[in-house]
N, C-alpha and C. Protein backbone atom coordinates (compact mmCIF):
# COMPACT_ATOMS: atom_id res chain seq x y z
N UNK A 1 49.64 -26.94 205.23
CA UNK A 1 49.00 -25.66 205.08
C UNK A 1 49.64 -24.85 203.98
N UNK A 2 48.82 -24.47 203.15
CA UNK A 2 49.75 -23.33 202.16
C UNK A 2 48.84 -22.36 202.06
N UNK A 3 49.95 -21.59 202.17
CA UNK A 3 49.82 -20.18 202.73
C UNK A 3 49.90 -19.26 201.46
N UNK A 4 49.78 -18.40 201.31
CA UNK A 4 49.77 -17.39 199.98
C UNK A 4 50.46 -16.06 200.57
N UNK A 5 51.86 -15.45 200.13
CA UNK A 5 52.36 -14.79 200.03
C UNK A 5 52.39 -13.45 199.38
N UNK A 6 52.18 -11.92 199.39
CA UNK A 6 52.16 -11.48 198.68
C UNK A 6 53.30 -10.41 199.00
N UNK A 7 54.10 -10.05 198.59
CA UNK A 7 55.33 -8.88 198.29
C UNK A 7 55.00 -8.25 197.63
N UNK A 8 55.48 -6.95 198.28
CA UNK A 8 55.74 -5.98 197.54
C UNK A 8 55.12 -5.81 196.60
N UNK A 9 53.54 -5.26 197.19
CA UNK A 9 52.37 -5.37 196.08
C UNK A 9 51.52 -3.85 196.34
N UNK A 10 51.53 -2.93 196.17
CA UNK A 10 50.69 -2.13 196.05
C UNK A 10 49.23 -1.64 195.21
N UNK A 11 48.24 -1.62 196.19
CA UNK A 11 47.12 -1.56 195.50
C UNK A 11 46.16 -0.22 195.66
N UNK A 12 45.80 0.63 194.61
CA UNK A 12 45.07 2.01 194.89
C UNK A 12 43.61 1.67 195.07
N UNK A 13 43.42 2.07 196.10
CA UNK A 13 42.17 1.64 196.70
C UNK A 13 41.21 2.72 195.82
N UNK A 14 40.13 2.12 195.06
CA UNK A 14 39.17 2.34 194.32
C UNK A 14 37.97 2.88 195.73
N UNK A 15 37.91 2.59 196.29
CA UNK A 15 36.80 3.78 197.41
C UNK A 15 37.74 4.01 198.67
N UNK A 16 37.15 5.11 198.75
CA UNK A 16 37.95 6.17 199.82
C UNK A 16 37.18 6.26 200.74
N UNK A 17 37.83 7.13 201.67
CA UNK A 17 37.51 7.40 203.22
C UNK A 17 36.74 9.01 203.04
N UNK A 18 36.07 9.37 204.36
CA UNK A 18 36.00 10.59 204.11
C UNK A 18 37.53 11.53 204.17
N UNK A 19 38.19 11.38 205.10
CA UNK A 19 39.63 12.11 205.28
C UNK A 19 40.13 11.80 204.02
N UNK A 20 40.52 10.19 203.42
CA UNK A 20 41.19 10.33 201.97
C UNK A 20 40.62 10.86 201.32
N UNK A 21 39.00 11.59 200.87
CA UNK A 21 38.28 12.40 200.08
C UNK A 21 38.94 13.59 199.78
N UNK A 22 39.33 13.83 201.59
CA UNK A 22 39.63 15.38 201.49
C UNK A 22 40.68 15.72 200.99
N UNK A 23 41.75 14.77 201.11
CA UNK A 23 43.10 15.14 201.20
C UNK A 23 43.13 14.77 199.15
N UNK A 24 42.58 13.33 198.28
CA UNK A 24 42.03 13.80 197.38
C UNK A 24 41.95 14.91 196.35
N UNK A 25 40.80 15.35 197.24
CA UNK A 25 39.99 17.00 196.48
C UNK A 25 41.00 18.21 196.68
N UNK A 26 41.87 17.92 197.85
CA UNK A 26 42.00 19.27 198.24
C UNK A 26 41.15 20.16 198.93
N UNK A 27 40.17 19.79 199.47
CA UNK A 27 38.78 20.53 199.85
C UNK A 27 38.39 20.07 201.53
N UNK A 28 38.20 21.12 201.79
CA UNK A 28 37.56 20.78 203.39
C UNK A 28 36.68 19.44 203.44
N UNK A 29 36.46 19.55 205.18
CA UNK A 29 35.35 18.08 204.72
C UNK A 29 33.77 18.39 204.37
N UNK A 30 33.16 19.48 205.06
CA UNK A 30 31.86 20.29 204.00
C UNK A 30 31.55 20.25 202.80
N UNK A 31 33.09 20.93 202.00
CA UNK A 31 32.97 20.83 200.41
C UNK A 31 33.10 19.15 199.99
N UNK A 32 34.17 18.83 200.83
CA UNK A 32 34.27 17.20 199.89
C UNK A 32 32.89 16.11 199.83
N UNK A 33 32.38 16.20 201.27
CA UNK A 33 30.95 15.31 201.15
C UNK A 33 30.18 15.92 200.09
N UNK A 34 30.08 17.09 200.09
CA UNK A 34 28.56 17.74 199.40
C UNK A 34 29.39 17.67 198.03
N UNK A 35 30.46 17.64 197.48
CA UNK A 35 30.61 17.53 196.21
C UNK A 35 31.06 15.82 195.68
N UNK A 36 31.22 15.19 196.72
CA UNK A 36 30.77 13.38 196.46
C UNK A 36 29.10 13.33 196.49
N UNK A 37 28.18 13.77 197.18
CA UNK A 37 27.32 13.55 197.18
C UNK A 37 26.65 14.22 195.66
N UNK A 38 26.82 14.88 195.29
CA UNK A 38 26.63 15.85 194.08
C UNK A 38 26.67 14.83 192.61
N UNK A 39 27.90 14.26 192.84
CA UNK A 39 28.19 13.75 191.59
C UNK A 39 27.89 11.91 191.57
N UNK A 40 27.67 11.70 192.96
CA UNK A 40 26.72 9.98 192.82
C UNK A 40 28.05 9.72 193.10
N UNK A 41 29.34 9.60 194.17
CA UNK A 41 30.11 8.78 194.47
C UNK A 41 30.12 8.18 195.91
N UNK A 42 28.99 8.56 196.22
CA UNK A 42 28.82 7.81 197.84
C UNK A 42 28.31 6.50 197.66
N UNK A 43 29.26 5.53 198.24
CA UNK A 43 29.27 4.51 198.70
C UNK A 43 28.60 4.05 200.00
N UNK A 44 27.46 3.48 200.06
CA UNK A 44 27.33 2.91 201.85
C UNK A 44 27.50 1.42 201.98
N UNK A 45 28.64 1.28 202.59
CA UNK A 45 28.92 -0.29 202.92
C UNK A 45 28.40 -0.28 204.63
N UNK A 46 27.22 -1.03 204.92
CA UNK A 46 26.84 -1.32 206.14
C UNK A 46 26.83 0.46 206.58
N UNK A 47 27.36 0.75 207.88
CA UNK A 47 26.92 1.89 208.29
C UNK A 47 28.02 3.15 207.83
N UNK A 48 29.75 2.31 207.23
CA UNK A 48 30.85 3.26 206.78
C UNK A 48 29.87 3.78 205.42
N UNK A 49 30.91 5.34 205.02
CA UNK A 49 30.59 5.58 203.89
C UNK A 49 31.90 5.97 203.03
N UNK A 50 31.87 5.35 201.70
CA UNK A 50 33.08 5.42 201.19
C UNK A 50 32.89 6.17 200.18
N UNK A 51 33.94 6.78 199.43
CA UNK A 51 33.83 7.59 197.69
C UNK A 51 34.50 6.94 196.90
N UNK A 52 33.79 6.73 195.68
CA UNK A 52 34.21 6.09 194.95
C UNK A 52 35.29 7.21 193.87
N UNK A 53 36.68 6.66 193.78
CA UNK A 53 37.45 7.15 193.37
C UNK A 53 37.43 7.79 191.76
N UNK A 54 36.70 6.87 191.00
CA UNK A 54 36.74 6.49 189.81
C UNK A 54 35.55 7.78 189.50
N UNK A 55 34.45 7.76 190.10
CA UNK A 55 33.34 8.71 189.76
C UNK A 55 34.25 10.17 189.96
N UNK A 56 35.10 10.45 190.81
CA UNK A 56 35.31 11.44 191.31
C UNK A 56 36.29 12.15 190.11
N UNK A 57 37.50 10.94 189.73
CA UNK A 57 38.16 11.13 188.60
C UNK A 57 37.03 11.75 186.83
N UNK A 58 36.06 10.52 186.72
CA UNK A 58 35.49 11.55 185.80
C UNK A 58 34.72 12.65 186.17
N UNK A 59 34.73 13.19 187.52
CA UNK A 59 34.15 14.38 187.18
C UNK A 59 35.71 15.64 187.00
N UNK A 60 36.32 15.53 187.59
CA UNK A 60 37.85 16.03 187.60
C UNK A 60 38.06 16.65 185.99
N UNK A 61 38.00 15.55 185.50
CA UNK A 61 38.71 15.21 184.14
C UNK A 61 37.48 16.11 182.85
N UNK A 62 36.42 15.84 183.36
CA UNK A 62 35.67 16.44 182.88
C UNK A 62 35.44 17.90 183.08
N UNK A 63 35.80 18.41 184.21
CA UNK A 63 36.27 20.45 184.17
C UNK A 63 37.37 20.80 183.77
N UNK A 64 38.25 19.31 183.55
CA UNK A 64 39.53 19.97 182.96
C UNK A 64 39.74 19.79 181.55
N UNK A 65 38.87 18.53 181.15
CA UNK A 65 39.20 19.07 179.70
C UNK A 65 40.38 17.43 179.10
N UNK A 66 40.45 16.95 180.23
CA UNK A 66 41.57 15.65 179.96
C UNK A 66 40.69 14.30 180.12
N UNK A 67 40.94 13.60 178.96
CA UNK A 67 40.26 12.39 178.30
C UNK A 67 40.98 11.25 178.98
């Protein structure tokens, strides 16, 4: 049997939770859905719903002004 090992590997999960949204944004969970839903980062896998990290970053980046 060979088995595959992985150490000491950290990976940033590219879709989020609703709670990781919030914590995220900084924003309640009201504001955080309705401003994932706003900008097209809702994810529906089967019945979970996830945010996609990456959409959320360019909208961020885009009120601030950082490329």
């Amino acid at each position: 049997m060979n088995k595959k090992v992985i150490q000491n590997t950290h990976i940033t999960p590219r879709l989020l939770n609703t709670d990781e949204l919030m914590a995220y944004s900084g924003l309640g969970r009201n504001r955080s859905v309705e401003l994932g839903d706003k900008i097209g980062a809702r994810v529906q896998v089967g019945r979970r719903v996830l945010w996609d990290r990456m959409k959320l970053d360019e909208y961020f980046n885009s009120l601030t002004g950082v490329k």
